[in-house]
PDB file of N, CA and C in Angstrom:
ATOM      1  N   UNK A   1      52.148 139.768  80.850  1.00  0.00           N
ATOM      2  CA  UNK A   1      51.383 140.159  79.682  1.00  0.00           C
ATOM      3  C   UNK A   1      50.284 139.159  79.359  1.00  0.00           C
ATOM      4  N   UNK A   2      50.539 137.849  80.135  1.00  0.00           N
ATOM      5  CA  UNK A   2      49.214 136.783  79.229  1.00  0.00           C
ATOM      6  C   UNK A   2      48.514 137.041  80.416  1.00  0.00           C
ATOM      7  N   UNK A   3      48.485 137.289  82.032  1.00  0.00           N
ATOM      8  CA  UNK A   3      47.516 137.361  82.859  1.00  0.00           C
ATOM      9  C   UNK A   3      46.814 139.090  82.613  1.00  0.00           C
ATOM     10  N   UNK A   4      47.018 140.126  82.279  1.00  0.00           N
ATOM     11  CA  UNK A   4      46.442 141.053  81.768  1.00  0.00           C
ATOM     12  C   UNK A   4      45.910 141.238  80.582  1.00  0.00           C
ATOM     13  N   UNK A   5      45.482 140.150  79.673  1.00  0.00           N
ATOM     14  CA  UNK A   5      45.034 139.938  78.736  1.00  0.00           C
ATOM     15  C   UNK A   5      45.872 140.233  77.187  1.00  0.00           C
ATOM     16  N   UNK A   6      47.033 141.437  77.770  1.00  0.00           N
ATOM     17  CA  UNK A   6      47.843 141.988  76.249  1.00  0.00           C
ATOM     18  C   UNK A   6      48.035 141.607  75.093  1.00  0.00           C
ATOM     19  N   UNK A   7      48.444 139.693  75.379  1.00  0.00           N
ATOM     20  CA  UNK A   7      48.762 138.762  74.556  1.00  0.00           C
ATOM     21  C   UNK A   7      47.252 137.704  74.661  1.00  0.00           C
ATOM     22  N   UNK A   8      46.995 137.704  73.434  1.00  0.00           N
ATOM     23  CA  UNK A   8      46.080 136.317  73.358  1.00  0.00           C
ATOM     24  C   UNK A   8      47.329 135.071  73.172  1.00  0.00           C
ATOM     25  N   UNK A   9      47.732 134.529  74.132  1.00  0.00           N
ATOM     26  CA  UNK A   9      49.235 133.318  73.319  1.00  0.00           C
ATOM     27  C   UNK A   9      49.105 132.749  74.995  1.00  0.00           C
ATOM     28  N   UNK A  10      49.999 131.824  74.276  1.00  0.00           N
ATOM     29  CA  UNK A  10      50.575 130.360  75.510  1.00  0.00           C
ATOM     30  C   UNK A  10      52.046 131.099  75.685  1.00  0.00           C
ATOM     31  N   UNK A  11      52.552 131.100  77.026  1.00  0.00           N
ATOM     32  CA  UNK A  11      53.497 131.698  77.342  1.00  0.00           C
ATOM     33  C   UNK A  11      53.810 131.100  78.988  1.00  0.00           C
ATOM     34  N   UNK A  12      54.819 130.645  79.493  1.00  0.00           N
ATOM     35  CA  UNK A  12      55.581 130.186  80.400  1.00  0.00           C
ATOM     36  C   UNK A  12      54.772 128.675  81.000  1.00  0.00           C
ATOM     37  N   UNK A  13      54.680 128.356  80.045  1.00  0.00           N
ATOM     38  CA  UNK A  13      53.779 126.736  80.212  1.00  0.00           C
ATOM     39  C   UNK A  13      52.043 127.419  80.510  1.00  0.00           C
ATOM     40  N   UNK A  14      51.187 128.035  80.603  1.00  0.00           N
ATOM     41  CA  UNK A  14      50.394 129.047  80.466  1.00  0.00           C
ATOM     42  C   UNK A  14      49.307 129.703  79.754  1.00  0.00           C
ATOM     43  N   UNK A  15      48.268 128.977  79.326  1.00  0.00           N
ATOM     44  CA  UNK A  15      47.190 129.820  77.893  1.00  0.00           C
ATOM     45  C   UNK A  15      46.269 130.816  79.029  1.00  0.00           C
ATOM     46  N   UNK A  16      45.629 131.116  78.263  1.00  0.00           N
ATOM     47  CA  UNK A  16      44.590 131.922  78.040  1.00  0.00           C
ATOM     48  C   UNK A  16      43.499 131.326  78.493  1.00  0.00           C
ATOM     49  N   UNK A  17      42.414 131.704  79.552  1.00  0.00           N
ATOM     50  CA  UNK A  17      41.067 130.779  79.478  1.00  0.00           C
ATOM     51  C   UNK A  17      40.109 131.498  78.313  1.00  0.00           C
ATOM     52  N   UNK A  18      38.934 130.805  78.637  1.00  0.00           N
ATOM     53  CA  UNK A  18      38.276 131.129  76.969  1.00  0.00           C
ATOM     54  C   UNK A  18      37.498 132.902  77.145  1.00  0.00           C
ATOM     55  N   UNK A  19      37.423 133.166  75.993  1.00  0.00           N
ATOM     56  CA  UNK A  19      37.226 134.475  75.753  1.00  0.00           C
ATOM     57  C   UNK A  19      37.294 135.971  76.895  1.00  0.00           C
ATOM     58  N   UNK A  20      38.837 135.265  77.072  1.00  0.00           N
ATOM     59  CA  UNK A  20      39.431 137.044  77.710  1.00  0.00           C
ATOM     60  C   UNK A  20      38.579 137.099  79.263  1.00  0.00           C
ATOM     61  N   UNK A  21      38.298 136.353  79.752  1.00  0.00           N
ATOM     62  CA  UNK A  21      37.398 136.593  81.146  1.00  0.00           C
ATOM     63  C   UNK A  21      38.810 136.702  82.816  1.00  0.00           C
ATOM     64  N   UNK A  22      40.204 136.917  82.035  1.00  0.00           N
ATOM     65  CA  UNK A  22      41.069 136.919  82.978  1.00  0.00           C
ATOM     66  C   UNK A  22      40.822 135.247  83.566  1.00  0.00           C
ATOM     67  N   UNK A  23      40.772 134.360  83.081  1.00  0.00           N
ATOM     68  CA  UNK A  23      41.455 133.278  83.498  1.00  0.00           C
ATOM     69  C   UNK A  23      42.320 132.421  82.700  1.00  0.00           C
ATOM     70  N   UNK A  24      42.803 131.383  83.180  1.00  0.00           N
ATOM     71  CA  UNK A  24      44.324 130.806  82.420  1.00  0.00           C
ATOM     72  C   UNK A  24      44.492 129.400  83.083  1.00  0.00           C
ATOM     73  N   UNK A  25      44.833 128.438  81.992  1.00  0.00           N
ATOM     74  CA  UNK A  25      45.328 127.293  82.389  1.00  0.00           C
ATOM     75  C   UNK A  25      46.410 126.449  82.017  1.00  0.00           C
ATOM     76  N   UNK A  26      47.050 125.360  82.093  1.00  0.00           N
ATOM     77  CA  UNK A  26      48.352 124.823  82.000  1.00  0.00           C
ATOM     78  C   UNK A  26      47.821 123.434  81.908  1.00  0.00           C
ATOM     79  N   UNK A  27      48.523 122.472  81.114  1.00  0.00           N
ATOM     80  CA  UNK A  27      48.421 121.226  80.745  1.00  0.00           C
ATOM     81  C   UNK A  27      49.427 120.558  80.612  1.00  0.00           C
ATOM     82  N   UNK A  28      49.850 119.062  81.667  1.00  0.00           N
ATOM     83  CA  UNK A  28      50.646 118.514  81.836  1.00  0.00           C
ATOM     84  C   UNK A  28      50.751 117.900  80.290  1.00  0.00           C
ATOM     85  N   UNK A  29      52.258 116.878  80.506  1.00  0.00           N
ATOM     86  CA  UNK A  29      52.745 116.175  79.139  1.00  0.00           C
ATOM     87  C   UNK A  29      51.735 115.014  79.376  1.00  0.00           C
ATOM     88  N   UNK A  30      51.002 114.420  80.867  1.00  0.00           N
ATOM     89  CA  UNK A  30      50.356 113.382  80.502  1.00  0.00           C
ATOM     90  C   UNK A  30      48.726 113.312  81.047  1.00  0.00           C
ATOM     91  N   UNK A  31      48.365 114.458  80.599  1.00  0.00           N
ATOM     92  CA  UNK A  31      46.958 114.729  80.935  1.00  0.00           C
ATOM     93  C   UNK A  31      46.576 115.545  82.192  1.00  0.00           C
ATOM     94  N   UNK A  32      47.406 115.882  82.680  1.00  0.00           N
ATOM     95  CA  UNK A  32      47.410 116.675  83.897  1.00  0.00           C
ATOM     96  C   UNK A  32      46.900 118.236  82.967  1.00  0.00           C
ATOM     97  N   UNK A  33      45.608 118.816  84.255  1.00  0.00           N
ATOM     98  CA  UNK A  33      45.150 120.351  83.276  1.00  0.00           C
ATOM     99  C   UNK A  33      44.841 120.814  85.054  1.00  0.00           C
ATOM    100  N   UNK A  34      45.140 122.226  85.050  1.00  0.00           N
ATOM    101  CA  UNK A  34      45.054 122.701  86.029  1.00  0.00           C
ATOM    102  C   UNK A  34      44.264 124.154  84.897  1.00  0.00           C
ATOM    103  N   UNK A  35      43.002 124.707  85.905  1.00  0.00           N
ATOM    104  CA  UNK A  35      42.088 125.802  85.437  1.00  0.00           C
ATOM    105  C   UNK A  35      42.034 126.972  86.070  1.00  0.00           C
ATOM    106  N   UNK A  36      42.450 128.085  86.102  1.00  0.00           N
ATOM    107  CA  UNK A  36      42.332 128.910  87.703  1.00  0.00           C
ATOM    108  C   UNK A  36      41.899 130.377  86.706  1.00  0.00           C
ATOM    109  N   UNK A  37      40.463 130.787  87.567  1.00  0.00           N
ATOM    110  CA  UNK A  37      39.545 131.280  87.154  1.00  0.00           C
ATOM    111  C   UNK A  37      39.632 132.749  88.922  1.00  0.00           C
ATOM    112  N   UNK A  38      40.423 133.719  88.627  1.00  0.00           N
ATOM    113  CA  UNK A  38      40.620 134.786  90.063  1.00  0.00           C
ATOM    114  C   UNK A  38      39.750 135.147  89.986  1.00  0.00           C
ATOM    115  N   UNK A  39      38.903 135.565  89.407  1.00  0.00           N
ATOM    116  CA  UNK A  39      37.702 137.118  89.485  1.00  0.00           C
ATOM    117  C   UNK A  39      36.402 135.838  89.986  1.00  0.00           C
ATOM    118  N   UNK A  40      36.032 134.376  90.218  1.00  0.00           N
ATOM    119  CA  UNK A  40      35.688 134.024  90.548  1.00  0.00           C
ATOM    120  C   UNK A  40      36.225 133.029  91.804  1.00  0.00           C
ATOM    121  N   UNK A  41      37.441 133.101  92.045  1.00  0.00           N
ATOM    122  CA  UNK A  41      37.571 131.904  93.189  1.00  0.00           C
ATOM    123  C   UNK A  41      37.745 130.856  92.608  1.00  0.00           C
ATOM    124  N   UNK A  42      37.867 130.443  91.453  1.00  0.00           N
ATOM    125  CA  UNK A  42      37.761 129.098  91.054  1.00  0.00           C
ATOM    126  C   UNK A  42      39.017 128.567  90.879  1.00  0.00           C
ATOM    127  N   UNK A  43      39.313 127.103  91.679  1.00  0.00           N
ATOM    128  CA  UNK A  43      40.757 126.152  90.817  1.00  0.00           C
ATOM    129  C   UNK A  43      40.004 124.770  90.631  1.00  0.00           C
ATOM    130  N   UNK A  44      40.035 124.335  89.426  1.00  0.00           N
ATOM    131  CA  UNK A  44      40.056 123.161  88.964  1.00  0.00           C
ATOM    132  C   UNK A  44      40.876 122.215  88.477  1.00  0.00           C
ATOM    133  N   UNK A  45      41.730 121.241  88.953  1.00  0.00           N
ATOM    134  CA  UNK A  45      42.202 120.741  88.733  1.00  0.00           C
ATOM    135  C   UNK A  45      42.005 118.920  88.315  1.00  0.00           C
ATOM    136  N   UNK A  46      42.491 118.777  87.482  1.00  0.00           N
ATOM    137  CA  UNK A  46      42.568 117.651  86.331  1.00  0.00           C
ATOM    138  C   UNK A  46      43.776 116.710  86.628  1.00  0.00           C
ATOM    139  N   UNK A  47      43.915 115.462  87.870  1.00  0.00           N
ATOM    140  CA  UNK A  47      45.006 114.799  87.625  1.00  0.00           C
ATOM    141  C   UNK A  47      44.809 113.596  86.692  1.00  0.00           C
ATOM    142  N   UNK A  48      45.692 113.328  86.381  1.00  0.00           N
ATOM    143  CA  UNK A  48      46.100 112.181  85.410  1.00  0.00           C
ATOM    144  C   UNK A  48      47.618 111.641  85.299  1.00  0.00           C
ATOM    145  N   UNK A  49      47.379 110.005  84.820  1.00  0.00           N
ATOM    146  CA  UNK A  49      48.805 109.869  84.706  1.00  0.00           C
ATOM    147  C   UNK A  49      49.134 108.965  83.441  1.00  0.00           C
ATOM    148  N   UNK A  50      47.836 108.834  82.605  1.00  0.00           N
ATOM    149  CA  UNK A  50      48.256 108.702  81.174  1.00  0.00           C
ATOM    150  C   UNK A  50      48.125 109.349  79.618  1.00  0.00           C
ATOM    151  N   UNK A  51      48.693 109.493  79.237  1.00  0.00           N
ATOM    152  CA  UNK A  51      49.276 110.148  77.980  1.00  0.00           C
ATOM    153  C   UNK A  51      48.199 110.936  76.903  1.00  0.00           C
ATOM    154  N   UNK A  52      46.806 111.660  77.275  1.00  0.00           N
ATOM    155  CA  UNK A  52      46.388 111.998  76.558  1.00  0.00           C
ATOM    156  C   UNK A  52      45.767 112.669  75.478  1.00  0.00           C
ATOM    157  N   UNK A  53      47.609 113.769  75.267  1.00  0.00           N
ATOM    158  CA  UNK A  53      48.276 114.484  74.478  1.00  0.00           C
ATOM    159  C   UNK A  53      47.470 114.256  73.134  1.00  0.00           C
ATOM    160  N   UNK A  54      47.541 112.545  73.372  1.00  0.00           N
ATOM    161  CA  UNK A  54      47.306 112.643  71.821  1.00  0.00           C
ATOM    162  C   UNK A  54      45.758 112.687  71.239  1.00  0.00           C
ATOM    163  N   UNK A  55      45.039 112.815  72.094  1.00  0.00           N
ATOM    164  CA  UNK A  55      43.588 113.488  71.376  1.00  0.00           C
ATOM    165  C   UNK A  55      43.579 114.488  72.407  1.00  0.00           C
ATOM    166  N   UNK A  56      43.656 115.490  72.176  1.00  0.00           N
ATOM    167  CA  UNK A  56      43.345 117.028  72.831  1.00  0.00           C
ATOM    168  C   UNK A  56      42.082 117.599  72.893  1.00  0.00           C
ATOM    169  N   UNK A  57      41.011 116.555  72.414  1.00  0.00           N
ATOM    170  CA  UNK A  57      39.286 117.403  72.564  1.00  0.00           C
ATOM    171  C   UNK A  57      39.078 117.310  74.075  1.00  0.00           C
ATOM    172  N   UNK A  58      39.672 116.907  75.065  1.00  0.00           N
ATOM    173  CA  UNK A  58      39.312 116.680  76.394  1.00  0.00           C
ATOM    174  C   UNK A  58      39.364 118.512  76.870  1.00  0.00           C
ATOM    175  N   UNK A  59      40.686 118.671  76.475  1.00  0.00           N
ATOM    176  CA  UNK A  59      40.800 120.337  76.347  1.00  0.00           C
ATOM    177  C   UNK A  59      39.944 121.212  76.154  1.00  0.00           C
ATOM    178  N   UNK A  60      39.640 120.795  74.927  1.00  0.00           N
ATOM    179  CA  UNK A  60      38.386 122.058  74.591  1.00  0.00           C
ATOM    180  C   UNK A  60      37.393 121.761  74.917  1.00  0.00           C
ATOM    181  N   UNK A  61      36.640 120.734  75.336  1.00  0.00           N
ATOM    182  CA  UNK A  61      35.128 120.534  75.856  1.00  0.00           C
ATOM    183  C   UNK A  61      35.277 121.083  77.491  1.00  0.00           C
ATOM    184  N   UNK A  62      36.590 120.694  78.090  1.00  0.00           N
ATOM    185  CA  UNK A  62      36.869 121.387  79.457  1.00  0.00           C
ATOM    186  C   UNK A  62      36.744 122.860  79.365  1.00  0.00           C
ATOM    187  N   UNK A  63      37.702 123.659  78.132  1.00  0.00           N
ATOM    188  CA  UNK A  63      37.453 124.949  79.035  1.00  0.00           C
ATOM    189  C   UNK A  63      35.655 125.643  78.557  1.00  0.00           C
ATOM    190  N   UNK A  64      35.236 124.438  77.641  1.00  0.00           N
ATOM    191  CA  UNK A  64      33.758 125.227  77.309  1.00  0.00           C
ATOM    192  C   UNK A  64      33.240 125.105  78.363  1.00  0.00           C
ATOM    193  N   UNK A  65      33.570 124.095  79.135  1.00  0.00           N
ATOM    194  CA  UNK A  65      32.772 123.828  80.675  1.00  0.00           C
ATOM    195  C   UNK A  65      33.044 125.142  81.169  1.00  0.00           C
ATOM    196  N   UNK A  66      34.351 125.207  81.569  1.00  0.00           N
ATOM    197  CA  UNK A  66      34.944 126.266  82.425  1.00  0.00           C
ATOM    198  C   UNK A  66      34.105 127.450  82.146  1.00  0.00           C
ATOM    199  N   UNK A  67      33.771 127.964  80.479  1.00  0.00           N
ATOM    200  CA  UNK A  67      33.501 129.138  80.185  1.00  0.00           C
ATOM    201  C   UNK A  67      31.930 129.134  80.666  1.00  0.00           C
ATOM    202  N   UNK A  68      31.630 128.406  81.140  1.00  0.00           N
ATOM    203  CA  UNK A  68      29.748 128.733  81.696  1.00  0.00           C
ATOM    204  C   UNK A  68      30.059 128.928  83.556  1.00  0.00           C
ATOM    205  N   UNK A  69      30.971 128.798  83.756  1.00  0.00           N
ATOM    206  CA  UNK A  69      30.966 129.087  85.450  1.00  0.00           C
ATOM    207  C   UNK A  69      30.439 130.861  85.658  1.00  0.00           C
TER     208      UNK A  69
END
């Protein structure tokens, strides 16, 4: 239901990419973000291995990136 758009929600570790374009991403506990964009081919992936849960704007300036591909 979240990869067919049904649900706008976070569901099995899992969101939504930005505005309904059928893509979706997942975010580790320590900065790890994985982006996967099907109707274009796209995986972006984000490793990391420290903690930076605790300011989350890295998030949203990423998927605004994402949303201009």
């Amino acid at each position: 239901d979240t990869i067919d758009g049904s649900k706008r929600t976070y569901k099995n570790q899992w969101g939504l990419g930005p505005n309904g374009y059928g893509s979706f991403y997942a975010v580790g506990l320590y900065g790890q973000f994985i982006y996967v964009y099907p109707q274009k081919n796209v995986v972006i992936v984000r490793t990391a291995k420290l903690n930076l849960n605790k300011n989350t704007l890295w998030k949203y300036a990423f998927l605004q990136i994402a949303d201009q591909l």
